[in-house]
PDB file of N, CA and C in Angstrom:
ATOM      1  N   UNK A   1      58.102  73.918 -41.165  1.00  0.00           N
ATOM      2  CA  UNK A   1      57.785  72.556 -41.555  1.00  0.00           C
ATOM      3  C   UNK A   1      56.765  71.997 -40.577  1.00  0.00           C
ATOM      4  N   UNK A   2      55.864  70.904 -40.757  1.00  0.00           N
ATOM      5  CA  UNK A   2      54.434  71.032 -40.422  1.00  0.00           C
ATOM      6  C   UNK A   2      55.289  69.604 -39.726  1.00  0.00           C
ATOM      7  N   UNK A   3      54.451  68.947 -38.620  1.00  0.00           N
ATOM      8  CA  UNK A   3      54.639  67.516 -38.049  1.00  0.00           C
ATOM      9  C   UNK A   3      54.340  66.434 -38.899  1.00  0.00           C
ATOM     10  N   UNK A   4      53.737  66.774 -39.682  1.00  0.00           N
ATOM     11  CA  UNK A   4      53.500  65.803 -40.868  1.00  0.00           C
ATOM     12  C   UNK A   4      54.354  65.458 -41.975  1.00  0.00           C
ATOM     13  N   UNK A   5      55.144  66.559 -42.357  1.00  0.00           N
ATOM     14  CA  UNK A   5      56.532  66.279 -43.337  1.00  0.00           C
ATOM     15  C   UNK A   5      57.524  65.900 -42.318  1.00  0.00           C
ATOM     16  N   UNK A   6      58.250  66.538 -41.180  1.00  0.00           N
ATOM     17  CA  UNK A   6      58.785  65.366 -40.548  1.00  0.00           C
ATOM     18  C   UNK A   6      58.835  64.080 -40.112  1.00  0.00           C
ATOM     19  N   UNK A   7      57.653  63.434 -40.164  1.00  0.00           N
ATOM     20  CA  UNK A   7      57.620  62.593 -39.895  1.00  0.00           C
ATOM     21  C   UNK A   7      57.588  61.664 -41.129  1.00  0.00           C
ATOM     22  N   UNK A   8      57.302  62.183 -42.406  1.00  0.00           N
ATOM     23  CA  UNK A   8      57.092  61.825 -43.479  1.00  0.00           C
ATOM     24  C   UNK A   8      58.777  61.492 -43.788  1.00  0.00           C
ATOM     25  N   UNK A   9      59.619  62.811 -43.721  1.00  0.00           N
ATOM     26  CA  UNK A   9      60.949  62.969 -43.677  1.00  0.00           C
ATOM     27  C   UNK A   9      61.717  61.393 -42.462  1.00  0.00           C
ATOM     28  N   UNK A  10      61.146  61.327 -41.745  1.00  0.00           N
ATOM     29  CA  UNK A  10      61.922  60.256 -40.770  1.00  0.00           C
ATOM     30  C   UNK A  10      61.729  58.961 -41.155  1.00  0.00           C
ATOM     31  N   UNK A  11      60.219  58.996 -41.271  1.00  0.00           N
ATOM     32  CA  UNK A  11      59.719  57.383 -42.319  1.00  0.00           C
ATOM     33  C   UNK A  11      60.523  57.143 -43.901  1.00  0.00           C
ATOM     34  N   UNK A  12      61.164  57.995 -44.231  1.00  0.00           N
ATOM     35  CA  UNK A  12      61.445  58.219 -45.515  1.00  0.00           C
ATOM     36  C   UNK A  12      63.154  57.744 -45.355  1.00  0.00           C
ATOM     37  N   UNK A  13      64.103  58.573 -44.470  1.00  0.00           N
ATOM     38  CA  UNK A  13      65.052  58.142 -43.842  1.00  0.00           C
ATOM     39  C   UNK A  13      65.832  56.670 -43.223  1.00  0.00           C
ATOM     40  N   UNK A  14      64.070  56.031 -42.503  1.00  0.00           N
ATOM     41  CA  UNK A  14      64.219  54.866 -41.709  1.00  0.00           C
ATOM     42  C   UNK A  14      64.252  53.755 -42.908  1.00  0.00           C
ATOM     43  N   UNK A  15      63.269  54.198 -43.513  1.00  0.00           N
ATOM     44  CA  UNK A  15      63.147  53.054 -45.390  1.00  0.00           C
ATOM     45  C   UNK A  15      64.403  52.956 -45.368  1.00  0.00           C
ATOM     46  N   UNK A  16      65.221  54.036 -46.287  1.00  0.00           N
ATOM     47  CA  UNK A  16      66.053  54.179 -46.816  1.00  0.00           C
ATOM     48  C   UNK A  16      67.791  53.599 -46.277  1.00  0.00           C
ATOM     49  N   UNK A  17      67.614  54.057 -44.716  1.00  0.00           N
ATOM     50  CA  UNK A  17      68.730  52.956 -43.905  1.00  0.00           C
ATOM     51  C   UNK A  17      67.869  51.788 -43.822  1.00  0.00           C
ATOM     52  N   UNK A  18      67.248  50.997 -43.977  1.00  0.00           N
ATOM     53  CA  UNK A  18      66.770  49.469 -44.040  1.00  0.00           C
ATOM     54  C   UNK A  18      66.995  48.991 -45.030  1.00  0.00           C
ATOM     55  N   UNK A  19      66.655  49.491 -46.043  1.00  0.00           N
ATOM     56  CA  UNK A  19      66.794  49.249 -47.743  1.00  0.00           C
ATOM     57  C   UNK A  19      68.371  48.923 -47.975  1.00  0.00           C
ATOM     58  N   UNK A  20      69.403  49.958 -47.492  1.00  0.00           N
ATOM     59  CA  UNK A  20      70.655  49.410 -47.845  1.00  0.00           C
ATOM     60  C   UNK A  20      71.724  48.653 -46.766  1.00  0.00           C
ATOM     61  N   UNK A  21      70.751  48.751 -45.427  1.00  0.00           N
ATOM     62  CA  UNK A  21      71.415  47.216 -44.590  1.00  0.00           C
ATOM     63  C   UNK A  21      70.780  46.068 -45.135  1.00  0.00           C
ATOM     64  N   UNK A  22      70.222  46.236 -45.709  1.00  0.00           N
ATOM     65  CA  UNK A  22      69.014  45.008 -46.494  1.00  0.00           C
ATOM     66  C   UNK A  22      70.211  44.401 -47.908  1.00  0.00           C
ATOM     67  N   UNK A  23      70.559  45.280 -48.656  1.00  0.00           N
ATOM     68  CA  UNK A  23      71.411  45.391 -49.448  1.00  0.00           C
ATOM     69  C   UNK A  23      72.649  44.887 -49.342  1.00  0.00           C
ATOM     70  N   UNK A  24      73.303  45.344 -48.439  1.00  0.00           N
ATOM     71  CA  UNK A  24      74.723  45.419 -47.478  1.00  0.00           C
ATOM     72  C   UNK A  24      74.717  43.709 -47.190  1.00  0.00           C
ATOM     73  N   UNK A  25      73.496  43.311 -46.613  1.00  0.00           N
ATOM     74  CA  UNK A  25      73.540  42.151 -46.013  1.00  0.00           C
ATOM     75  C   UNK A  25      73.485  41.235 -46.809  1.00  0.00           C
ATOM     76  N   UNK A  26      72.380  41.162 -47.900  1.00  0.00           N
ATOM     77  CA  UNK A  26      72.421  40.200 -49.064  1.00  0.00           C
ATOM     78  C   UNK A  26      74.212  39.928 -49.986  1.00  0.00           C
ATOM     79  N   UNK A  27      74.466  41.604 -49.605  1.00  0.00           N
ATOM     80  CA  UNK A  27      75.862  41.261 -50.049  1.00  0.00           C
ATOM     81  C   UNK A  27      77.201  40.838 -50.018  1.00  0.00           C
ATOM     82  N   UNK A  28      76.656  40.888 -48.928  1.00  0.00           N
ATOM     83  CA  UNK A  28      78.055  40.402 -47.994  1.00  0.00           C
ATOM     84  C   UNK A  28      78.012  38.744 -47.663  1.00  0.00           C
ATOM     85  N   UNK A  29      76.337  38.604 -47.779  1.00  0.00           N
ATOM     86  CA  UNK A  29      75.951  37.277 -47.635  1.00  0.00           C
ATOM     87  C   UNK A  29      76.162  35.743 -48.928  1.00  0.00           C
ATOM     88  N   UNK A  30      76.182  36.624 -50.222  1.00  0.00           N
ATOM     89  CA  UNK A  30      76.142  36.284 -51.369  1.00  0.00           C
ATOM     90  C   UNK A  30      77.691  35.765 -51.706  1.00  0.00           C
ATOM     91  N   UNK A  31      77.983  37.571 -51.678  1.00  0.00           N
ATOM     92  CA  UNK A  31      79.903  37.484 -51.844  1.00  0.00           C
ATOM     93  C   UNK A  31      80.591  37.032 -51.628  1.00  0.00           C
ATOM     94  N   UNK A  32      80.671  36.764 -50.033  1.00  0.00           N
ATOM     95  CA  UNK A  32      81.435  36.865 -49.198  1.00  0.00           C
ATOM     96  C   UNK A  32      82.274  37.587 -48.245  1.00  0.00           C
ATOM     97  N   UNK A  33      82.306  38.885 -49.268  1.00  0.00           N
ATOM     98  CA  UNK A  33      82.903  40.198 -49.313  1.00  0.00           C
ATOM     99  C   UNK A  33      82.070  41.351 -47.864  1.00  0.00           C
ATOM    100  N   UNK A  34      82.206  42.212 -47.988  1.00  0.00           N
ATOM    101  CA  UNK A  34      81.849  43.365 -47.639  1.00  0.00           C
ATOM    102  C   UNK A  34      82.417  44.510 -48.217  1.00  0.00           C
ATOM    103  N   UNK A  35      81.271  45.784 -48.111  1.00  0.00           N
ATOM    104  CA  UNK A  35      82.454  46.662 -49.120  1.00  0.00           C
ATOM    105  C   UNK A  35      83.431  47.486 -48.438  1.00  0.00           C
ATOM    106  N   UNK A  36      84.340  48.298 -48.963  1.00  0.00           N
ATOM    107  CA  UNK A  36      85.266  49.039 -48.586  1.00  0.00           C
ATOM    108  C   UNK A  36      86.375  48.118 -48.367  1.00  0.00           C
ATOM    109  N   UNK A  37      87.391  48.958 -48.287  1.00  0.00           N
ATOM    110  CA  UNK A  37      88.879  48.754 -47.885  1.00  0.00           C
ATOM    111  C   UNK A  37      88.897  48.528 -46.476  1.00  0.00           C
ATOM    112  N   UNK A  38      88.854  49.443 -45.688  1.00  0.00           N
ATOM    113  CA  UNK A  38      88.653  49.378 -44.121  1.00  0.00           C
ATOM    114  C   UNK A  38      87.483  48.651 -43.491  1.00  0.00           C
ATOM    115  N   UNK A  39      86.729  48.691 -43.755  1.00  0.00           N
ATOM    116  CA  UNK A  39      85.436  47.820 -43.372  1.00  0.00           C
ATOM    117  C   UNK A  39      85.589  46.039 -43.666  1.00  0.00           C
ATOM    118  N   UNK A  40      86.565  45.800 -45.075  1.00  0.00           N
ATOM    119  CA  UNK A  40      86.877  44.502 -45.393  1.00  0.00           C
ATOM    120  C   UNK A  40      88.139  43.903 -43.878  1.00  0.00           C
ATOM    121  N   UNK A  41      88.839  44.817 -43.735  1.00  0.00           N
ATOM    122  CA  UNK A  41      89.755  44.604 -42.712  1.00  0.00           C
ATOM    123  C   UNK A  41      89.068  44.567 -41.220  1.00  0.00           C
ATOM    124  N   UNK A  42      88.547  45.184 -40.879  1.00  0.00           N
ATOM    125  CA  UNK A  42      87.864  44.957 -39.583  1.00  0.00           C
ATOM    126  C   UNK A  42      86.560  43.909 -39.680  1.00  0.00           C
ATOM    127  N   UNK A  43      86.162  43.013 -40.379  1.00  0.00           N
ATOM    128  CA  UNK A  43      85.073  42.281 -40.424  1.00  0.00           C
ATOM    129  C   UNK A  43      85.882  40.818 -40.344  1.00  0.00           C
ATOM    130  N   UNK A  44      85.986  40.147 -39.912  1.00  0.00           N
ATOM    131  CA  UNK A  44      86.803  38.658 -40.097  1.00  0.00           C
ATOM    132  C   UNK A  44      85.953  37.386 -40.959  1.00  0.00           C
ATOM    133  N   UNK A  45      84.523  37.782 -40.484  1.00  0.00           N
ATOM    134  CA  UNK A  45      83.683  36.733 -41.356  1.00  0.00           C
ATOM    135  C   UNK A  45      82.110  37.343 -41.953  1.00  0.00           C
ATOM    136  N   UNK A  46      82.674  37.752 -42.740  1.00  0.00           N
ATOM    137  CA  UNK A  46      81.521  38.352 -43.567  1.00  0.00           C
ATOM    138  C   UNK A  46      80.150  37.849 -44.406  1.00  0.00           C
ATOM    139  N   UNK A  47      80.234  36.702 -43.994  1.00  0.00           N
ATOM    140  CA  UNK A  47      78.960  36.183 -44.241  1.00  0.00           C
ATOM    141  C   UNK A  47      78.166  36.064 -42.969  1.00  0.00           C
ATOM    142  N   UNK A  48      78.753  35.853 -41.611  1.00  0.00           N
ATOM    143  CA  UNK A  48      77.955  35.618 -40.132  1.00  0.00           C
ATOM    144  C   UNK A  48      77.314  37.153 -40.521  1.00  0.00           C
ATOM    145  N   UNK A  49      77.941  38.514 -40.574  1.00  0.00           N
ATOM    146  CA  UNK A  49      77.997  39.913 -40.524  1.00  0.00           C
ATOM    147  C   UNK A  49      77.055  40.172 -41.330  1.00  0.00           C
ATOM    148  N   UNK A  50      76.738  39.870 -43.087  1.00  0.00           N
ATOM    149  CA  UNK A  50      75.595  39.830 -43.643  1.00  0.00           C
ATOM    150  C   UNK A  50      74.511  39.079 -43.055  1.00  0.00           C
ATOM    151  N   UNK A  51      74.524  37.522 -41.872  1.00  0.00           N
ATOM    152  CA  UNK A  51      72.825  37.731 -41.793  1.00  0.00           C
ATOM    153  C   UNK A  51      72.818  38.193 -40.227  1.00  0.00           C
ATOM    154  N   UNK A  52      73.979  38.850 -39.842  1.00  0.00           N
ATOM    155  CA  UNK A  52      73.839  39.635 -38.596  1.00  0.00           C
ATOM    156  C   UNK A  52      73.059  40.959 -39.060  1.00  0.00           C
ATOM    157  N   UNK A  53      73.279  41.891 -40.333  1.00  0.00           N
ATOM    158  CA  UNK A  53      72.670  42.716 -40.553  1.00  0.00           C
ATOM    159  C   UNK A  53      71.596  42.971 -41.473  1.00  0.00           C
ATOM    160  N   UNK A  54      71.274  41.283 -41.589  1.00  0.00           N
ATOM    161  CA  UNK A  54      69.692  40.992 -42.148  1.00  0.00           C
ATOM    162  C   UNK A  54      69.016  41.081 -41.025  1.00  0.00           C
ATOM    163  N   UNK A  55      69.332  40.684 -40.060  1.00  0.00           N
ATOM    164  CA  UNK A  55      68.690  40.648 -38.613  1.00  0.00           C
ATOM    165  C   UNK A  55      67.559  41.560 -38.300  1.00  0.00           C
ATOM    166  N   UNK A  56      68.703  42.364 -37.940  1.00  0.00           N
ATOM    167  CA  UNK A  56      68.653  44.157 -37.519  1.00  0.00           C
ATOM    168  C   UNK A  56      68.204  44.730 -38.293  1.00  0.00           C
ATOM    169  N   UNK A  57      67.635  44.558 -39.706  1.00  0.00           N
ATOM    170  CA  UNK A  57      67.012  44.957 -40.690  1.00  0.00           C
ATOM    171  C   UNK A  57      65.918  44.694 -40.609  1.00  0.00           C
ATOM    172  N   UNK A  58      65.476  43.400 -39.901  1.00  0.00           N
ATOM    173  CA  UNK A  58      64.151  43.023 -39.761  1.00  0.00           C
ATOM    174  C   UNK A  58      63.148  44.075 -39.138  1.00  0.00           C
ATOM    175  N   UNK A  59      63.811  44.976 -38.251  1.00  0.00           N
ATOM    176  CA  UNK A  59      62.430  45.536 -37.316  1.00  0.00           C
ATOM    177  C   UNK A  59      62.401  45.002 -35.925  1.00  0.00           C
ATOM    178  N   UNK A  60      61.997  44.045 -35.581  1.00  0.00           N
ATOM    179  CA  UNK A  60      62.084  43.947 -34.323  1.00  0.00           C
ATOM    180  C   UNK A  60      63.008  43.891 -33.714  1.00  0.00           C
ATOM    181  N   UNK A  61      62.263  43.948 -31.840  1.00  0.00           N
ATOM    182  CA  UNK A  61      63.284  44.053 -31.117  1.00  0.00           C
ATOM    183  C   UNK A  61      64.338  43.630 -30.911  1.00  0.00           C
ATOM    184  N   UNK A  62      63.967  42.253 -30.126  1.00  0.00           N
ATOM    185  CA  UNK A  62      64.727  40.992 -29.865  1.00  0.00           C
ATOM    186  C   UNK A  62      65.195  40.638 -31.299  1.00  0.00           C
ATOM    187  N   UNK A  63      64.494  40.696 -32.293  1.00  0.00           N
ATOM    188  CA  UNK A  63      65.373  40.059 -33.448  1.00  0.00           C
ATOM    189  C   UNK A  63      67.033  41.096 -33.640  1.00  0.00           C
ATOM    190  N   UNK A  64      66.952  42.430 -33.668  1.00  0.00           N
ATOM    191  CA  UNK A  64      67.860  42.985 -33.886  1.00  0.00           C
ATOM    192  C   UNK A  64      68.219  43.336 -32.596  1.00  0.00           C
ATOM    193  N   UNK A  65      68.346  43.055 -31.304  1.00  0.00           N
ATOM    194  CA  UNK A  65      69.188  42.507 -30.491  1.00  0.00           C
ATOM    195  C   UNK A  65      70.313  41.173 -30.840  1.00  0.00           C
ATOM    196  N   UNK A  66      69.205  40.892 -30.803  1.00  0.00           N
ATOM    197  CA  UNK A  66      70.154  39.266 -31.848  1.00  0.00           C
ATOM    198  C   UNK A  66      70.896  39.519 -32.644  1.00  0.00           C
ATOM    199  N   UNK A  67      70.608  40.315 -34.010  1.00  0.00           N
ATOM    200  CA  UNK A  67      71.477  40.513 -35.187  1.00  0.00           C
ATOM    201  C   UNK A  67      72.817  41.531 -34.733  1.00  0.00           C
ATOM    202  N   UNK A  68      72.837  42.259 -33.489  1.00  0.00           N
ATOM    203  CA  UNK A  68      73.902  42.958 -32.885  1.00  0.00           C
ATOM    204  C   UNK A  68      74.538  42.083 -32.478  1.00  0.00           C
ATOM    205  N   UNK A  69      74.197  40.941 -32.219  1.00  0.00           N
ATOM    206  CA  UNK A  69      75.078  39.781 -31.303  1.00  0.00           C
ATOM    207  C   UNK A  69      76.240  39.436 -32.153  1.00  0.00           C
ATOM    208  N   UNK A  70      75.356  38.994 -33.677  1.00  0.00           N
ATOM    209  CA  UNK A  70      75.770  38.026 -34.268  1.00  0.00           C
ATOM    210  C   UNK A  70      77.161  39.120 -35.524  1.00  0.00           C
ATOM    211  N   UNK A  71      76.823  40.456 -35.076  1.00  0.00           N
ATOM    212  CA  UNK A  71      77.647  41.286 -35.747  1.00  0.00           C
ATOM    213  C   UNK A  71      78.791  41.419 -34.950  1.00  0.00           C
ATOM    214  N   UNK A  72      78.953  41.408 -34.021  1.00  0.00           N
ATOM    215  CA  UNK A  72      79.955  41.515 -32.823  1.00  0.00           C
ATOM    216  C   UNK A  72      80.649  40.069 -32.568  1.00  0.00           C
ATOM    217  N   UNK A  73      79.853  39.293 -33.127  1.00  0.00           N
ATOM    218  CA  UNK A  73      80.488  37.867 -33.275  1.00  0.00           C
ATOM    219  C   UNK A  73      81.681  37.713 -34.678  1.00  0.00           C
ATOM    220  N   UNK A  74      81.218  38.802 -35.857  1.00  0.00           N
ATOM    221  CA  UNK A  74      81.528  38.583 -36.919  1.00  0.00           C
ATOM    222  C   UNK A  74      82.907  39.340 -37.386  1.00  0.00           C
ATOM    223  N   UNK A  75      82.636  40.063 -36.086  1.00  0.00           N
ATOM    224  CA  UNK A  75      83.947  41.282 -36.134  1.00  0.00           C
ATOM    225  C   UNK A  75      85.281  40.699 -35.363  1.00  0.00           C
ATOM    226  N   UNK A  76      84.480  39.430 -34.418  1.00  0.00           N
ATOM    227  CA  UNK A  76      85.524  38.436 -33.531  1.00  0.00           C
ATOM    228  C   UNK A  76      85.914  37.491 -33.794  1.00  0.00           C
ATOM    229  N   UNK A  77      85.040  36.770 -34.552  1.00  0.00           N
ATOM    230  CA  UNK A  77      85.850  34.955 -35.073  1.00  0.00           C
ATOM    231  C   UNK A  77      86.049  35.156 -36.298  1.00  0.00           C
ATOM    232  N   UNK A  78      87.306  34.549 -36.417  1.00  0.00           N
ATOM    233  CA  UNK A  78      88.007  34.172 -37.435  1.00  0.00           C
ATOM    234  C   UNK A  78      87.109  32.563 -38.370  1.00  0.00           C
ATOM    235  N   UNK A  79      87.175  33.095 -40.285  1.00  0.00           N
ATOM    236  CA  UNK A  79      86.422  32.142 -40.961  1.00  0.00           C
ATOM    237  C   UNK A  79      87.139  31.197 -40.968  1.00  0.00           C
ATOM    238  N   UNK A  80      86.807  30.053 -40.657  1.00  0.00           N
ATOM    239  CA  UNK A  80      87.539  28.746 -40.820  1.00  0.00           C
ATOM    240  C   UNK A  80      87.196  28.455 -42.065  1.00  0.00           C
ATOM    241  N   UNK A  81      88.494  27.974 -42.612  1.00  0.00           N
ATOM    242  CA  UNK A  81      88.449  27.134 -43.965  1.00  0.00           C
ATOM    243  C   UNK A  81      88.997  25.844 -44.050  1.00  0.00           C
TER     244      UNK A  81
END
């Protein structure tokens, strides 16, 4: 394989995990929800968690520094109603 299809292969990869934290996030953002069984149980507020992983979807640095924050926030506070 030539340096050029790998890298083609990694750009192709990196899309493809962006595309469905992109996804993930709108959905969780929309819903309320998140998916899975286990993943619904360990998330406490799933809407902070969707635009924590719009964040980190963005590309940059500091922005998805940030969106790690705000995911680690989402896994810790409880949603007030």
């Amino acid at each position: 394989m030539a340096f050029g299809e790998l890298l083609t292969l990694a750009m192709l990869g990196m899309a493809l995990a962006g595309l469905t934290g992109a996804v993930l996030g709108i959905y969780a953002l929309t819903c309320n929800r998140v998916p899975g069984r286990w993943f619904a149980r360990m998330v406490r507020n799933p809407r902070l968690w969707g635009i924590g992983v719009l964040f980190m979807t963005a590309g940059f640095a500091y922005v998805s520094v940030l969106g790690l924050g705000i995911m680690v926030t989402a896994h810790t506070v409880r949603l007030t109603r």
